[in-house]
C-alpha atoms as a PDB file:
ATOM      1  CA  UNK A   1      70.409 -70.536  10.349  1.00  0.00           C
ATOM      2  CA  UNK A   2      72.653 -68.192  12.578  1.00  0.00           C
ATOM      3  CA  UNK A   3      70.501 -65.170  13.700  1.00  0.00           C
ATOM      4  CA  UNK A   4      72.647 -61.710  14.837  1.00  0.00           C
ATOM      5  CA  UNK A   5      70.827 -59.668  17.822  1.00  0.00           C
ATOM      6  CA  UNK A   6      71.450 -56.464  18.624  1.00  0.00           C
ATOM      7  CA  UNK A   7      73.400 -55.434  20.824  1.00  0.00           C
ATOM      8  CA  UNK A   8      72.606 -51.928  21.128  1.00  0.00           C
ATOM      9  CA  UNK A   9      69.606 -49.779  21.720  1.00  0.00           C
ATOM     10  CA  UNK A  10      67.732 -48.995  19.002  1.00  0.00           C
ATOM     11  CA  UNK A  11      68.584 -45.109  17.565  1.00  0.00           C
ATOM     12  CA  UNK A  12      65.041 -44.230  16.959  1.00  0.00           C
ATOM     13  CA  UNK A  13      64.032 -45.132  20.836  1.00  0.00           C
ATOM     14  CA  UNK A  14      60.167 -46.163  21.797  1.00  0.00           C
ATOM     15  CA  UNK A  15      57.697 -45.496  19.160  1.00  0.00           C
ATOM     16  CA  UNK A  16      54.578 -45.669  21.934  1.00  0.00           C
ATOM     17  CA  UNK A  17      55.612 -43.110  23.550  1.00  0.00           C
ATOM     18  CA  UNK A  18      53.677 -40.319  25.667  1.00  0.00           C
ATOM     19  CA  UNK A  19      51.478 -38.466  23.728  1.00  0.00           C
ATOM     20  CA  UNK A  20      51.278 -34.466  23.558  1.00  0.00           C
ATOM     21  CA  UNK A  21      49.541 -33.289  25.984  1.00  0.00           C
ATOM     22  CA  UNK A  22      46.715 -30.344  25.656  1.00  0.00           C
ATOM     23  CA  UNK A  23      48.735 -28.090  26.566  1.00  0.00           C
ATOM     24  CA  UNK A  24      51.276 -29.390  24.493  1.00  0.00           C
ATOM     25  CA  UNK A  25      49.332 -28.803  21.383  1.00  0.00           C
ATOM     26  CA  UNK A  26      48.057 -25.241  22.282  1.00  0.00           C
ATOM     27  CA  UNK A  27      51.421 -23.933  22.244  1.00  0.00           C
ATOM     28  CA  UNK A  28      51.899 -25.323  18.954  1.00  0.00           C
ATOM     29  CA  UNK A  29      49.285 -24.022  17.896  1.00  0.00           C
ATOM     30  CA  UNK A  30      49.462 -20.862  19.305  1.00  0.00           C
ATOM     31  CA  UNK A  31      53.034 -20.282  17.817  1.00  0.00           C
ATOM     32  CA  UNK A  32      52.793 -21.371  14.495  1.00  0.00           C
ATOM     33  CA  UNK A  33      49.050 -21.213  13.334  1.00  0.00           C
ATOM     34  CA  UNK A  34      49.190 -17.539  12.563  1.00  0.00           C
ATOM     35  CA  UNK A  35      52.278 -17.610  10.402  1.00  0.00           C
ATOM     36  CA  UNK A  36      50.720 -20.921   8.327  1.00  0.00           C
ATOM     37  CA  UNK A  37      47.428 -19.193   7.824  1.00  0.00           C
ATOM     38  CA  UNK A  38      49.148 -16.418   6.511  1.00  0.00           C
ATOM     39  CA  UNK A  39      51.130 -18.675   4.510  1.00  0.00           C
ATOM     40  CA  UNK A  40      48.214 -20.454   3.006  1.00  0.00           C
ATOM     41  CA  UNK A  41      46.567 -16.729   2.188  1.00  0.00           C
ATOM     42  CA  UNK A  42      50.071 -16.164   0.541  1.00  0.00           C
ATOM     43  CA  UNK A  43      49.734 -19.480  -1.556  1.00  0.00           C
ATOM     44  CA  UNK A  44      45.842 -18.790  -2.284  1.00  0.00           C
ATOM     45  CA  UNK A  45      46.801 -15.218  -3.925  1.00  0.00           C
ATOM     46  CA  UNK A  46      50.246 -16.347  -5.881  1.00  0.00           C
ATOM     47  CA  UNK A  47      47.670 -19.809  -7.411  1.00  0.00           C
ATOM     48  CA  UNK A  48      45.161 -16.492  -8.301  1.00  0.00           C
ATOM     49  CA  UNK A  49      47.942 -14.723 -10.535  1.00  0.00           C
ATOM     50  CA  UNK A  50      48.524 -17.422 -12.081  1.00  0.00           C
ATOM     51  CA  UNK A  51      45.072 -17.516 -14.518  1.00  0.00           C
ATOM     52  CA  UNK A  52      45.992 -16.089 -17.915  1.00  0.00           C
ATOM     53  CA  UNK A  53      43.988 -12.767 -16.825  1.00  0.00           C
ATOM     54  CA  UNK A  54      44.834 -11.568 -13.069  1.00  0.00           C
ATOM     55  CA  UNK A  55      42.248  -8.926 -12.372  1.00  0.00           C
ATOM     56  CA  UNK A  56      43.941  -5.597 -11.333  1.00  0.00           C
ATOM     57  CA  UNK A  57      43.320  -5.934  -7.509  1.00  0.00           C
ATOM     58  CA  UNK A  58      45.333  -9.205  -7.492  1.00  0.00           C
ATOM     59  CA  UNK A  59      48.709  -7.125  -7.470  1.00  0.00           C
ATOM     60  CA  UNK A  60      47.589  -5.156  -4.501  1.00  0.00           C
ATOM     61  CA  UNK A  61      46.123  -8.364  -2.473  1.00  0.00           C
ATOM     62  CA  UNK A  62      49.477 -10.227  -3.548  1.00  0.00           C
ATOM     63  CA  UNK A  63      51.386  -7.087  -1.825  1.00  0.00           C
ATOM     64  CA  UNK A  64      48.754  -7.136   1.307  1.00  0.00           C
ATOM     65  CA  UNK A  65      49.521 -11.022   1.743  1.00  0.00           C
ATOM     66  CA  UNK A  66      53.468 -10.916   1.453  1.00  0.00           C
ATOM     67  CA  UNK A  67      53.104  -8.266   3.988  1.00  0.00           C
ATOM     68  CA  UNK A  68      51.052 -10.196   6.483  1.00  0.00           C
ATOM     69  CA  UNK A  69      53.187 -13.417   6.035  1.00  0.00           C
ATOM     70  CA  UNK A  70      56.620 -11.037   6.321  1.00  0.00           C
ATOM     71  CA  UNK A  71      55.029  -9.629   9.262  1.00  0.00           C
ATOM     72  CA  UNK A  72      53.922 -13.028  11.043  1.00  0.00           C
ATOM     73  CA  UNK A  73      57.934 -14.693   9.947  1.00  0.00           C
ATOM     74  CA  UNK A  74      59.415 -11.846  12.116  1.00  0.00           C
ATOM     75  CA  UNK A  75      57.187 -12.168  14.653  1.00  0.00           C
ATOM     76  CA  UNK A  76      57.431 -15.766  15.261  1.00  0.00           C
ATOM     77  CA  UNK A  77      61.254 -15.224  14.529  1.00  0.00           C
ATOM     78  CA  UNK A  78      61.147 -12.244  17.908  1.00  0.00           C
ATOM     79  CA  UNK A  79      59.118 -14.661  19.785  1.00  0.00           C
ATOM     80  CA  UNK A  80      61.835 -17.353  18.782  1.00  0.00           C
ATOM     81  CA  UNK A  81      64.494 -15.033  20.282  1.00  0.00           C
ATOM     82  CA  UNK A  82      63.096 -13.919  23.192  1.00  0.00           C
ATOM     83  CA  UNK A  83      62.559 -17.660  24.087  1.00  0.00           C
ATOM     84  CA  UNK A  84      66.455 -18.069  23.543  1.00  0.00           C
ATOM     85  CA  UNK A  85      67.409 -15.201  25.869  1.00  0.00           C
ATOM     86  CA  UNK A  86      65.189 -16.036  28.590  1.00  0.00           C
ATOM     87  CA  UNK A  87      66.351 -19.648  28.499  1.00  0.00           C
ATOM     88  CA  UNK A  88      69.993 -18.233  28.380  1.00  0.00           C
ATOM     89  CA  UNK A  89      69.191 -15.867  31.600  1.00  0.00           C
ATOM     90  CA  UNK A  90      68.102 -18.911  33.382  1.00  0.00           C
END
């Protein structure tokens, strides 16, 4: 039987490669783990109006939680920006 190598690199490239680093994984976290925990609150309150009797706070903590998660979006979106321009400037 006639086996066929490649002859090119792999697309995908070395799957051992370096690991993060520490401060690697701060930055991620430091970027997007506000805007997920407000996501999550976000979930948590739409899963509580969904019981067949929503009490009557659950409009006004629904209202407090899209405002935190719009809140964190635009600030990760600024942060997002200001990264762009100061990579542009450079």
């Amino acid at each position: 039987m006639l086996f066929i190598d490649l002859v090119q690199d792999p697309v995908t490239g070395d799957w051992y490669g370096p690991e993060p680093t520490a401060a690697d994984l701060a930055a991620i976290e430091a970027e997007g783990s506000p805007l997920i925990s407000d996501e999550l609150l976000f979930i948590d309150v739409q899963i509580a109006l969904m019981e067949p009797a929503p009490a009557a706070l659950d409009a006004r903590r629904r209202r407090r939680a899209e405002a935190r998660l719009m809140g964190a979006r635009r600030d990760a979106a600024n942060r997002t920006a200001r990264r762009e321009r100061a990579g542009d400037a450079a």
